[in-house]
N, C-alpha and C. Protein backbone atom coordinates (compact mmCIF):
# COMPACT_ATOMS: atom_id res chain seq x y z
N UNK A 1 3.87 21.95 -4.27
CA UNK A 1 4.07 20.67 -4.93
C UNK A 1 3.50 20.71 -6.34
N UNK A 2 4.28 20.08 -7.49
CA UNK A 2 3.69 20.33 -8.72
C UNK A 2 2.33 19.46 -8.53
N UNK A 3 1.63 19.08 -9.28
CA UNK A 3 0.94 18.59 -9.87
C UNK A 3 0.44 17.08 -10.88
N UNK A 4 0.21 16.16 -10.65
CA UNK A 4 0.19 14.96 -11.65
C UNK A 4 1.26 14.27 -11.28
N UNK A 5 2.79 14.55 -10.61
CA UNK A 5 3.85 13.55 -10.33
C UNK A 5 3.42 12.71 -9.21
N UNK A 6 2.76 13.01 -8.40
CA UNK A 6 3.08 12.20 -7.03
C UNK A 6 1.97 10.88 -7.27
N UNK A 7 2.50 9.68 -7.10
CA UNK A 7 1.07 8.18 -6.86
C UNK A 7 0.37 8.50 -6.04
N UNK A 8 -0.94 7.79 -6.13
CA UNK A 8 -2.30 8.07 -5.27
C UNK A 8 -1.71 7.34 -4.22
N UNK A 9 -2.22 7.80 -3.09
CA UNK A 9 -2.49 7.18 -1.48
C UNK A 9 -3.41 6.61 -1.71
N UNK A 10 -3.38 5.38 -1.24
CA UNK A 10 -4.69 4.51 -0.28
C UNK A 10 -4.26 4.58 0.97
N UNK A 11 -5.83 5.65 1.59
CA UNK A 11 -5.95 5.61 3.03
C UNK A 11 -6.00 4.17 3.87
N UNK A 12 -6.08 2.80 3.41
CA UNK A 12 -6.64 1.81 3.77
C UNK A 12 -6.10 0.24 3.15
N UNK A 13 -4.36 0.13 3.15
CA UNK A 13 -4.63 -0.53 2.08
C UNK A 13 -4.17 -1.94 2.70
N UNK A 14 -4.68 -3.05 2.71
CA UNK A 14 -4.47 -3.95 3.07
C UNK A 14 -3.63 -4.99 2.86
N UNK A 15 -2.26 -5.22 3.54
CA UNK A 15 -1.44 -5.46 3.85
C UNK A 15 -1.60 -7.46 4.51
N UNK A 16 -1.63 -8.32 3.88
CA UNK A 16 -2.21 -9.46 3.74
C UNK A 16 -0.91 -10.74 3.91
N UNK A 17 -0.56 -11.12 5.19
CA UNK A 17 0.51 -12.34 5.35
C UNK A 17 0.45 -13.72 5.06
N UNK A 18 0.91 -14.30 4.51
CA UNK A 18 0.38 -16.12 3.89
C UNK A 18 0.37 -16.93 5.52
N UNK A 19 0.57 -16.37 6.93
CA UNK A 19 -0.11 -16.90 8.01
C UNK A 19 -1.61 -16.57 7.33
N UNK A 20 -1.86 -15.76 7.07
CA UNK A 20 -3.19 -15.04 7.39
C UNK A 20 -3.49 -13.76 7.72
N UNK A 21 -2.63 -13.33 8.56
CA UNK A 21 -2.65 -12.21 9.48
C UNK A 21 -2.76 -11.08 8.11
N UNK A 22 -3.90 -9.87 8.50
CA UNK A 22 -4.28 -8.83 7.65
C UNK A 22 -3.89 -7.40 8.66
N UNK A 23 -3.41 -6.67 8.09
CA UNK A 23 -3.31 -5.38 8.77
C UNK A 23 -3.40 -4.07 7.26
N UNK A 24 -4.30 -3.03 8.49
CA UNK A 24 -4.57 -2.16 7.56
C UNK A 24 -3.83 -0.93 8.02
N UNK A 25 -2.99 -0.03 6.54
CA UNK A 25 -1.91 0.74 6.91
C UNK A 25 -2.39 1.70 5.61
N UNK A 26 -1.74 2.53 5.72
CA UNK A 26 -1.47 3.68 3.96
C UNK A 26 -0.33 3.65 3.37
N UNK A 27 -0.39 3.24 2.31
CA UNK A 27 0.77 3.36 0.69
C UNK A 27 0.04 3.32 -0.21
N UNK A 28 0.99 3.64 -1.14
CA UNK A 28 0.63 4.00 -2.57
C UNK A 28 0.24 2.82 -3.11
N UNK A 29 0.75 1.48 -2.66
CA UNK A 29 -0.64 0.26 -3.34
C UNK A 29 -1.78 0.03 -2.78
N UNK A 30 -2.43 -0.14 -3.51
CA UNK A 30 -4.00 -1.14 -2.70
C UNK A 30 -4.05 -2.36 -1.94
N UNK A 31 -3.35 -3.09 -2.85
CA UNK A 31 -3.12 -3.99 -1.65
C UNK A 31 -1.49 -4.84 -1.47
N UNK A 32 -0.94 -5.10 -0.61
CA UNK A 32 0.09 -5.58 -0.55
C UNK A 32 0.26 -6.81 0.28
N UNK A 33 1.30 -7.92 -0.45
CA UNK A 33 1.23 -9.47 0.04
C UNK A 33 2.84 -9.81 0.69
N UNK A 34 2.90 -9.89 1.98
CA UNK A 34 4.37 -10.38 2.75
C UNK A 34 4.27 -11.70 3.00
N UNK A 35 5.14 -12.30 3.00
CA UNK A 35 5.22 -13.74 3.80
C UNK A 35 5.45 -13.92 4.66
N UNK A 36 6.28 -12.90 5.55
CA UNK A 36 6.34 -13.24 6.92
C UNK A 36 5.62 -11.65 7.72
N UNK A 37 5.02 -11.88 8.62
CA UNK A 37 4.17 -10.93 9.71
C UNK A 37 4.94 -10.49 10.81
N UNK A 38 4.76 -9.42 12.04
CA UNK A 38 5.04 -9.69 13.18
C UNK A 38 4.32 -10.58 14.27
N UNK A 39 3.28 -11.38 13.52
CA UNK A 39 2.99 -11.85 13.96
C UNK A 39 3.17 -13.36 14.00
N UNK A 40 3.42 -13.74 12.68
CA UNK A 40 4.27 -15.46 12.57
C UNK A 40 5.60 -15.40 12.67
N UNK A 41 6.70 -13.90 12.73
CA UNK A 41 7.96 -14.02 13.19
C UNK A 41 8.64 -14.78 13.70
N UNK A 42 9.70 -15.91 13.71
CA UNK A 42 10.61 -15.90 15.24
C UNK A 42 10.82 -15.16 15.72
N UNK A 43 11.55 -14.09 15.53
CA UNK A 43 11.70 -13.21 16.12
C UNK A 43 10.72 -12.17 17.03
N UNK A 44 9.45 -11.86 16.99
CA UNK A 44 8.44 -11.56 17.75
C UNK A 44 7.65 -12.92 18.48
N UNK A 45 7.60 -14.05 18.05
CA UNK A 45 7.04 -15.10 18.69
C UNK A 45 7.68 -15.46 19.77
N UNK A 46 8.84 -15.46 19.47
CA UNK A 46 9.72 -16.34 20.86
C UNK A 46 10.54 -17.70 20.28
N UNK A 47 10.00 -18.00 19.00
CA UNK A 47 10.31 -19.39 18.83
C UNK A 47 11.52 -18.97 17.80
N UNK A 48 12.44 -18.34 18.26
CA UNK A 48 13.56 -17.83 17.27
C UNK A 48 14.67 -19.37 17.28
N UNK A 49 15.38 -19.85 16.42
CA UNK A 49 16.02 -20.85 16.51
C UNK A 49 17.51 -19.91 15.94
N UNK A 50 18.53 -20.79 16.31
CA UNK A 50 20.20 -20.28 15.92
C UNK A 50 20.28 -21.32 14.72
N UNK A 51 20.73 -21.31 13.85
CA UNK A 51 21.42 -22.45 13.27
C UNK A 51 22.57 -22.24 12.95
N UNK A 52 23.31 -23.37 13.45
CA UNK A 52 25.53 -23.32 12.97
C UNK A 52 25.74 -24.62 12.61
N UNK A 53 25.61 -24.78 11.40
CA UNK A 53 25.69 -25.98 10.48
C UNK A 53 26.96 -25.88 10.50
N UNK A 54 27.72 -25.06 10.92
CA UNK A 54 29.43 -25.39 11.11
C UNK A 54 30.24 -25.28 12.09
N UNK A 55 29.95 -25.48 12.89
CA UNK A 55 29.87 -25.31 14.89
C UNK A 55 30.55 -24.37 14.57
N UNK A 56 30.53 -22.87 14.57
CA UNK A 56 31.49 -22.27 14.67
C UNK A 56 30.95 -21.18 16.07
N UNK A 57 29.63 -21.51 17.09
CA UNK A 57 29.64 -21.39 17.94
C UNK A 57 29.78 -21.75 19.16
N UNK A 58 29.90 -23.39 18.81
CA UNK A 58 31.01 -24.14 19.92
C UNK A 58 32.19 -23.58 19.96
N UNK A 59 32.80 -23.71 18.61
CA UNK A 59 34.18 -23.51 19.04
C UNK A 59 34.46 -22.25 19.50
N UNK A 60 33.47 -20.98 19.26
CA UNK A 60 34.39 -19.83 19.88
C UNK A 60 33.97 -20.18 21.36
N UNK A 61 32.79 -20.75 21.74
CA UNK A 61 32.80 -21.39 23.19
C UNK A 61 33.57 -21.38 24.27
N UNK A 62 34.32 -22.93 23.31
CA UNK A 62 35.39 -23.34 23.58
C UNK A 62 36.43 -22.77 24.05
N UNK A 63 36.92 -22.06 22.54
CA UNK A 63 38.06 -20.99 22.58
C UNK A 63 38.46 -20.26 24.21
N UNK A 64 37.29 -19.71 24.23
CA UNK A 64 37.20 -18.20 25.47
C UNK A 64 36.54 -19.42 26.66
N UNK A 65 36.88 -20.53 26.89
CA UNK A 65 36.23 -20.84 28.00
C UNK A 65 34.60 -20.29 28.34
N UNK A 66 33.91 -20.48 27.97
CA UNK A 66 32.13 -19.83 28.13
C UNK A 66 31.70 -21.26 27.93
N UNK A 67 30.29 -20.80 28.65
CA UNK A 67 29.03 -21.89 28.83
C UNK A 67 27.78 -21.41 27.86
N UNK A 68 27.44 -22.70 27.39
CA UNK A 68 26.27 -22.40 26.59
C UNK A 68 25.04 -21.62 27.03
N UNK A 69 24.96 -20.32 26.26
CA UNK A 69 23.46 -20.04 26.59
C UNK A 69 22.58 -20.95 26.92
N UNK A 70 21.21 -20.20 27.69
CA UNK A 70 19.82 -21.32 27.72
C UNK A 70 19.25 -21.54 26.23
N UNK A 71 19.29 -20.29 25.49
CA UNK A 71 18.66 -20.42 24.14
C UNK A 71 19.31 -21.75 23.10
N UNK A 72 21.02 -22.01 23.42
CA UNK A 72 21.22 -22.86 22.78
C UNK A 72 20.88 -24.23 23.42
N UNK A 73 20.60 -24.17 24.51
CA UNK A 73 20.36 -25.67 25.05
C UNK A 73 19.41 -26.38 24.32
């Protein structure tokens, strides 16, 4: 590997979510700021919501004869 090209590693660099949630990982920044976590996720929480501001999941419903998921209830 040459020499002088590659960014420094931080063994430690703290990785900081506007929940709160802090996790410590390695990259080339020191510190880094996300807004969403796996830990305030919908998608890892459970509290995932659908939204169809244009029913266009009724109607394929409809269409094919099917019953609403529990998730959409």
């Amino acid at each position: 590997m040459k020499k002088g090209i590659h960014p420094k590693y931080y063994e430690k660099t703290v990785i900081r979510c506007a929940c709160g949630n802090e996790i410590i990982a390695g990259s080339t920044q020191k510190e880094i700021r996300v807004e969403v976590c796996s830990n305030c996720h919908p998608f890892f929480t459970g509290k995932q919501k659908l939204v169809d501001t244009t029913g266009q999941v009724e109607k394929f419903l409809k269409k094919y004869g099917l019953e609403k998921p529990d998730f959409l209830k």
